[in-house]
N, C-alpha and C. Protein backbone atom coordinates (compact mmCIF):
# COMPACT_ATOMS: atom_id res chain seq x y z
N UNK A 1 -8.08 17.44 31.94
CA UNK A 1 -9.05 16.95 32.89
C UNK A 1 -8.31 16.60 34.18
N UNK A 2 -9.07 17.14 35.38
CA UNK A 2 -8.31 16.39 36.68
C UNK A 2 -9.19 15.76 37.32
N UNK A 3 -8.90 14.94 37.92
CA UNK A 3 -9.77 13.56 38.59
C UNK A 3 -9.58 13.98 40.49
N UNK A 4 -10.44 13.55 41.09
CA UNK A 4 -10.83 13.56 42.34
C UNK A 4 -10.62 11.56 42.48
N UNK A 5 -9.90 11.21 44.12
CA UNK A 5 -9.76 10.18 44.39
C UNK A 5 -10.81 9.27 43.73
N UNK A 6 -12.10 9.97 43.86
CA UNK A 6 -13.53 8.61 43.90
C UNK A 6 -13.47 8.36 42.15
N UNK A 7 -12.70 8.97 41.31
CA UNK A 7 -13.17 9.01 40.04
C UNK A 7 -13.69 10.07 39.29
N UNK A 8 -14.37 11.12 40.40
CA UNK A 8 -15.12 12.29 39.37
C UNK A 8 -14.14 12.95 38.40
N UNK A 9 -14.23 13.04 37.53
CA UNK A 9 -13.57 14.20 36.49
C UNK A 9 -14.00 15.50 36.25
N UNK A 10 -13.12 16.70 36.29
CA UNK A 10 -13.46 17.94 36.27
C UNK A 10 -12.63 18.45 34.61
N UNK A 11 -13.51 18.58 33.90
CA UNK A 11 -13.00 19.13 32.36
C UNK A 11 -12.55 20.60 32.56
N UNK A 12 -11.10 20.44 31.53
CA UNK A 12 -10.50 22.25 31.43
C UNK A 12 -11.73 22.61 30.39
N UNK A 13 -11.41 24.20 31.03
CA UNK A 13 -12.20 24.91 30.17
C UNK A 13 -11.24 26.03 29.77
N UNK A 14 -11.98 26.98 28.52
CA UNK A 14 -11.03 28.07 28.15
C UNK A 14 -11.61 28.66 29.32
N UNK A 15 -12.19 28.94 29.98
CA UNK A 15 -12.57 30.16 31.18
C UNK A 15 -11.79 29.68 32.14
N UNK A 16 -10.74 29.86 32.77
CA UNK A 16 -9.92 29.51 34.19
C UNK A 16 -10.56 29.61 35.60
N UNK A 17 -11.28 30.64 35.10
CA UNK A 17 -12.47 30.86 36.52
C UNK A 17 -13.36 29.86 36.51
N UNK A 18 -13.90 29.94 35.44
CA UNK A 18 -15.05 28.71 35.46
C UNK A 18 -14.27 26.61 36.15
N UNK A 19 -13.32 26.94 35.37
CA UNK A 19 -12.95 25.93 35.77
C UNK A 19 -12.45 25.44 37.13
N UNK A 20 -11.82 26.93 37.89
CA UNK A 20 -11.17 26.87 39.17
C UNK A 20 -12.58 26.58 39.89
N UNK A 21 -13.84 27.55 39.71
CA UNK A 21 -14.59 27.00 40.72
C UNK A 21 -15.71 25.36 40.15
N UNK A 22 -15.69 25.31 38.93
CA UNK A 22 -16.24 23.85 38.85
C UNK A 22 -15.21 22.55 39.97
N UNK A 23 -14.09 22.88 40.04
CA UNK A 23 -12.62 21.90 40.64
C UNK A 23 -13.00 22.16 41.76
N UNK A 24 -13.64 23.46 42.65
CA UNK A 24 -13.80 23.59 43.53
C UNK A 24 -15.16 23.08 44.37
N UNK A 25 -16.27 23.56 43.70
CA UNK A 25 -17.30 22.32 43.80
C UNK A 25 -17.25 21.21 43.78
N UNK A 26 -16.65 20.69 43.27
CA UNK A 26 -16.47 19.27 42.80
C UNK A 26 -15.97 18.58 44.24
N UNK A 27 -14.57 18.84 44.67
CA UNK A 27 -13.59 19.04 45.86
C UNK A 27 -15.11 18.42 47.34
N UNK A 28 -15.61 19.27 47.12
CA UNK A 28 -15.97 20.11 48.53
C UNK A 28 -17.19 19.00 48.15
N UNK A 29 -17.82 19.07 47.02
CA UNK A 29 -19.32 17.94 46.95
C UNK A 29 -18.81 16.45 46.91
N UNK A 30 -17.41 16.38 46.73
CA UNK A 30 -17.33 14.60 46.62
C UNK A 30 -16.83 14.72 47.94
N UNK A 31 -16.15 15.41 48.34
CA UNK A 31 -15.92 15.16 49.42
C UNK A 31 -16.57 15.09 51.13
N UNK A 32 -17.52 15.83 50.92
CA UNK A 32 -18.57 15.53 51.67
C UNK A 32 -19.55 14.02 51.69
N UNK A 33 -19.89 13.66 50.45
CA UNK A 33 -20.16 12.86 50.04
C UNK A 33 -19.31 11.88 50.82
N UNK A 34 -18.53 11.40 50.58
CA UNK A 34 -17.21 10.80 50.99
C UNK A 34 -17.73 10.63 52.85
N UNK A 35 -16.92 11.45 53.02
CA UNK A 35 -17.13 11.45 54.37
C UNK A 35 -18.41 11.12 55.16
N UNK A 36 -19.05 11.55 54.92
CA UNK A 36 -20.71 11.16 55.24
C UNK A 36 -20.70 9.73 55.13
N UNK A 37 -20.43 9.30 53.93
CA UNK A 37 -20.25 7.52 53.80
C UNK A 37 -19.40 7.12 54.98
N UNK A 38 -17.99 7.66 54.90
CA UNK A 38 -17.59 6.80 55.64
C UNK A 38 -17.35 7.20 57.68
N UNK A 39 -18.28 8.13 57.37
CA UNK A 39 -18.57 8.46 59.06
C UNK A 39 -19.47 7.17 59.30
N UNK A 40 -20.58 6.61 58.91
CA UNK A 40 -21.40 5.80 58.99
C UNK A 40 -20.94 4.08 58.82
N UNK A 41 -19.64 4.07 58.74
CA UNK A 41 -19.22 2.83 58.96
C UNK A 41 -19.12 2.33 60.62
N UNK A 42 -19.56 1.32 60.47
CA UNK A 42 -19.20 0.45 61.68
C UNK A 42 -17.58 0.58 62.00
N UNK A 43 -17.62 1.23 63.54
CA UNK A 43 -15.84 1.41 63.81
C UNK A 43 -15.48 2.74 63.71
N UNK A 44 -15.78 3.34 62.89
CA UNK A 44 -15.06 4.55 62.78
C UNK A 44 -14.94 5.40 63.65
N UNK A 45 -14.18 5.93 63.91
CA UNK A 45 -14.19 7.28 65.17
C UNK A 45 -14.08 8.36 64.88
N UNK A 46 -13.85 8.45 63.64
CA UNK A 46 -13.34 10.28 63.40
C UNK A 46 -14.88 10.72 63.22
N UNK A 47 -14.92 11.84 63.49
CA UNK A 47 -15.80 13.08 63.48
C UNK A 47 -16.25 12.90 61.59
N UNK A 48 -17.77 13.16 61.16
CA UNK A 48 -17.48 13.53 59.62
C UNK A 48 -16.61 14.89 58.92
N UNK A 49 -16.62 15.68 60.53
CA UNK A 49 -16.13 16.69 59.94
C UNK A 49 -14.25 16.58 59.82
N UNK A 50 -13.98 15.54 60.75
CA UNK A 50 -12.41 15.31 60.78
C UNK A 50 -12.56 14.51 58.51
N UNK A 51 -13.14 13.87 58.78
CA UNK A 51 -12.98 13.00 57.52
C UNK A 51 -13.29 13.96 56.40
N UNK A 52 -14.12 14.72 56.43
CA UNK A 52 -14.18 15.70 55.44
C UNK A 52 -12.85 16.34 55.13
N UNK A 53 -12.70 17.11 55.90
CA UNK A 53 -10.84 17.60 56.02
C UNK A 53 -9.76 16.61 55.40
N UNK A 54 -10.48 15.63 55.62
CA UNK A 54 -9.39 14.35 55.14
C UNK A 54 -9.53 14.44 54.09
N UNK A 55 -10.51 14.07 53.39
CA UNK A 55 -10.78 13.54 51.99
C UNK A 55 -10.82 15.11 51.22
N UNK A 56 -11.12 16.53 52.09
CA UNK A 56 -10.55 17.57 50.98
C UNK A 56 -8.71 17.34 51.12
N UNK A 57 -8.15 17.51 52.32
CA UNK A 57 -6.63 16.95 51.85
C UNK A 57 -6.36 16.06 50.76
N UNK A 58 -6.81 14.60 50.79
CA UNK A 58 -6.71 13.75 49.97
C UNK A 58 -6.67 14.27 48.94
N UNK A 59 -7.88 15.08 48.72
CA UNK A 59 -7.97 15.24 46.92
C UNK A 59 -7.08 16.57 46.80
N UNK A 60 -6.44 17.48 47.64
CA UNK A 60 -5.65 18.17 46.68
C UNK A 60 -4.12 17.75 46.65
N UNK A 61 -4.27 16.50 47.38
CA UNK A 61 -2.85 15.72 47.19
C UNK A 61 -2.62 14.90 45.50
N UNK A 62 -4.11 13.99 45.85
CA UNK A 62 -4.41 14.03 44.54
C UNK A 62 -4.26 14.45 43.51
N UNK A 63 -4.79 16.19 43.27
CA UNK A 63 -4.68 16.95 42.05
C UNK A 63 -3.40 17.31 42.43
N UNK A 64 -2.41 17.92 43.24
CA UNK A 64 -1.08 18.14 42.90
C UNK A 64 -0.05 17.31 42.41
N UNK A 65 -0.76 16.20 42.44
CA UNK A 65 0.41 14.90 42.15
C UNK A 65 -0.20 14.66 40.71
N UNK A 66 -1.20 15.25 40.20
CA UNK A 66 -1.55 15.14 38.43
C UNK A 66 -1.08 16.40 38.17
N UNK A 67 -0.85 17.61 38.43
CA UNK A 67 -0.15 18.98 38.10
C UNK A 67 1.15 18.14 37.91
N UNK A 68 1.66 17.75 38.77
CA UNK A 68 3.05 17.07 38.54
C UNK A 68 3.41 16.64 37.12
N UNK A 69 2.46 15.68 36.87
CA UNK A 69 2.52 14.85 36.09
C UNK A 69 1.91 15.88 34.42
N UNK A 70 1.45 16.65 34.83
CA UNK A 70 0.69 17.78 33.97
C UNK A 70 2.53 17.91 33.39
N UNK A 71 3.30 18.89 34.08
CA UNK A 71 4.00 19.73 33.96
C UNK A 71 5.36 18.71 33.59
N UNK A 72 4.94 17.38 33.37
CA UNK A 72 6.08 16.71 33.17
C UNK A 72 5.90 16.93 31.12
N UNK A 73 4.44 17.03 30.87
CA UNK A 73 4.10 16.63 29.20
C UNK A 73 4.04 18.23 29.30
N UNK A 74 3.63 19.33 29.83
CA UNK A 74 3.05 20.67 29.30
C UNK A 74 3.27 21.63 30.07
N UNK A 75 4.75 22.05 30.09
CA UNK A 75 5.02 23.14 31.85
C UNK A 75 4.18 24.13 31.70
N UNK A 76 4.62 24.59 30.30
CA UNK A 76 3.84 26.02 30.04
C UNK A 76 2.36 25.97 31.12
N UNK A 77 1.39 24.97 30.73
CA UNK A 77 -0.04 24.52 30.87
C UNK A 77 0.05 24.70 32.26
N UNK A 78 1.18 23.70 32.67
CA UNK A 78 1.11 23.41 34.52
C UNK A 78 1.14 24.56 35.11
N UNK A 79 2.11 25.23 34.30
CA UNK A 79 2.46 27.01 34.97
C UNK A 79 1.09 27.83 35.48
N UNK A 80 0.29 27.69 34.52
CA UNK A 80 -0.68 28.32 34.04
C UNK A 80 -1.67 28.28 34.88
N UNK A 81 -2.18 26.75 35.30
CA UNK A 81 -2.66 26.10 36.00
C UNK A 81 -2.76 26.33 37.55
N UNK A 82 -1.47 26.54 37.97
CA UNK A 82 -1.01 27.22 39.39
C UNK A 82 -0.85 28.19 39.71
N UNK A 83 -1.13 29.32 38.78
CA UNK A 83 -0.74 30.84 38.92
C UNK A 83 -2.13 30.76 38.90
N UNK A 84 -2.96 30.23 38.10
CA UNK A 84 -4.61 30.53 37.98
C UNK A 84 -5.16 30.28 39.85
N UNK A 85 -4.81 29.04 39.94
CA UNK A 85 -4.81 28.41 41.21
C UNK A 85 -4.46 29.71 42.24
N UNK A 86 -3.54 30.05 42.83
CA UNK A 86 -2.77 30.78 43.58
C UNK A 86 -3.57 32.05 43.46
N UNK A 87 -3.65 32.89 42.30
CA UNK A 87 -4.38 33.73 41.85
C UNK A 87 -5.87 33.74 42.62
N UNK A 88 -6.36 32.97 42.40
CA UNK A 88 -7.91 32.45 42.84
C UNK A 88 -7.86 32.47 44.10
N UNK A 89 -6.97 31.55 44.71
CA UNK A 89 -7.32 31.65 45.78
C UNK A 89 -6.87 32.94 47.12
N UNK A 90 -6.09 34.20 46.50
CA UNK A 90 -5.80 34.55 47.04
C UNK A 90 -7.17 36.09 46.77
N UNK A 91 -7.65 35.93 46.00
CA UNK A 91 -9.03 36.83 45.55
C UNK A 91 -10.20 36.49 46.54
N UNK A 92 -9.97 35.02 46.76
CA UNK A 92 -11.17 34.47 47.79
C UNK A 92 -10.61 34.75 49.08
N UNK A 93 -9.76 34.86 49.40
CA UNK A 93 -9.06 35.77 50.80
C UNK A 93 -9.18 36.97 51.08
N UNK A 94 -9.44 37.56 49.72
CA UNK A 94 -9.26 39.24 50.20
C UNK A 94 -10.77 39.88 51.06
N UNK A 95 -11.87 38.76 50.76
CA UNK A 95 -12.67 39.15 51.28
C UNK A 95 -12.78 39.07 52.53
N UNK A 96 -12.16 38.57 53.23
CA UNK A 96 -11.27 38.49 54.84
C UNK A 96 -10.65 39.79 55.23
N UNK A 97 -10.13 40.58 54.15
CA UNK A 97 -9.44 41.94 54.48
C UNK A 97 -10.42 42.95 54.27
N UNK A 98 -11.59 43.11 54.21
CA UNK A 98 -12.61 43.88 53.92
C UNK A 98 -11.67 45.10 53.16
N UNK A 99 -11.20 44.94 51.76
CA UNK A 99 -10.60 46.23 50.89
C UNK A 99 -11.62 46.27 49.81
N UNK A 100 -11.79 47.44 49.64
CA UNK A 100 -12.29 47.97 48.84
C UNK A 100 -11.76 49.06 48.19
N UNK A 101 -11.84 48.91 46.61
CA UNK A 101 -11.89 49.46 45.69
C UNK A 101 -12.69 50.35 44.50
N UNK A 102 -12.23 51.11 44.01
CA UNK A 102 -13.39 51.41 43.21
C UNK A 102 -13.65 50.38 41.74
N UNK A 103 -14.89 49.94 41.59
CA UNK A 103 -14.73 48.93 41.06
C UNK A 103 -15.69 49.67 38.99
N UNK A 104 -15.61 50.95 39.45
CA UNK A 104 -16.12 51.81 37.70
C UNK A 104 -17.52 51.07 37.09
N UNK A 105 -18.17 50.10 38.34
CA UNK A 105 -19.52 50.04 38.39
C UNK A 105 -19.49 48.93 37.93
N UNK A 106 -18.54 47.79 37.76
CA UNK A 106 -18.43 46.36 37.23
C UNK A 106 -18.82 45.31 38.53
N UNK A 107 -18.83 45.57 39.42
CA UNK A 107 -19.47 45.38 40.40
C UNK A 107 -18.39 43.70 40.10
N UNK A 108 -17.11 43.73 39.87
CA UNK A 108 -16.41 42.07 40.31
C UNK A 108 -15.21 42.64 41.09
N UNK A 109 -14.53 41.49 41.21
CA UNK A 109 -13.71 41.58 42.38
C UNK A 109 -12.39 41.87 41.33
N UNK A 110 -12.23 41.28 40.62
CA UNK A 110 -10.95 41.00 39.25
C UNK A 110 -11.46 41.04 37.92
């Protein structure tokens, strides 16, 4: 399980995909959340959208500093974890390179 600053918990799953984008929802919905709150404080100056940025930084400071701690009890796992990571996110980039492949009518990306 990895935790987001506010508390939310995101459960492993055997699906790595499923799980990369549940971590990823999660990220992006508390963290909005987040920010929205604390744009609306008395005082504040940052933009919600500066604080959003913040609080997605925050939380993948957050989850890299529990990978840490992952890979101190389970490298194998941590390994696993960050290649899935890295992996993912570099699939969600390619759609920036407009490549195309023949995909034998499976119509996914991987």
């Amino acid at each position: 399980m990895i935790k987001l600053i506010n508390g939310t918990t995101v459960e492993y799953t055997d699906d790595f995909d499923r799980f990369f984008q549940n971590l990823l929802d999660a990220v992006i919905q508390e963290s909005r959340i987040s920010a929205k709150n604390k744009s609306s404080l008395a005082g504040e100056t940052k933009s919600e959208r500066e604080l959003f940025l913040q609080e997605i930084m925050d939380n993948c400071i957050f989850i890299t500093y529990q990978l840490f701690n992952i890979y101190k009890e389970n490298e194998k796992f941590s390994q696993f974890i960050v290649t899935g990571f890295i992996f993912n996110s570099v699939i969600i980039a390619l759609r920036e390179y407009n490549i195309s492949f023949p995909d034998d009518g499976a119509n996914i990306v991987h």
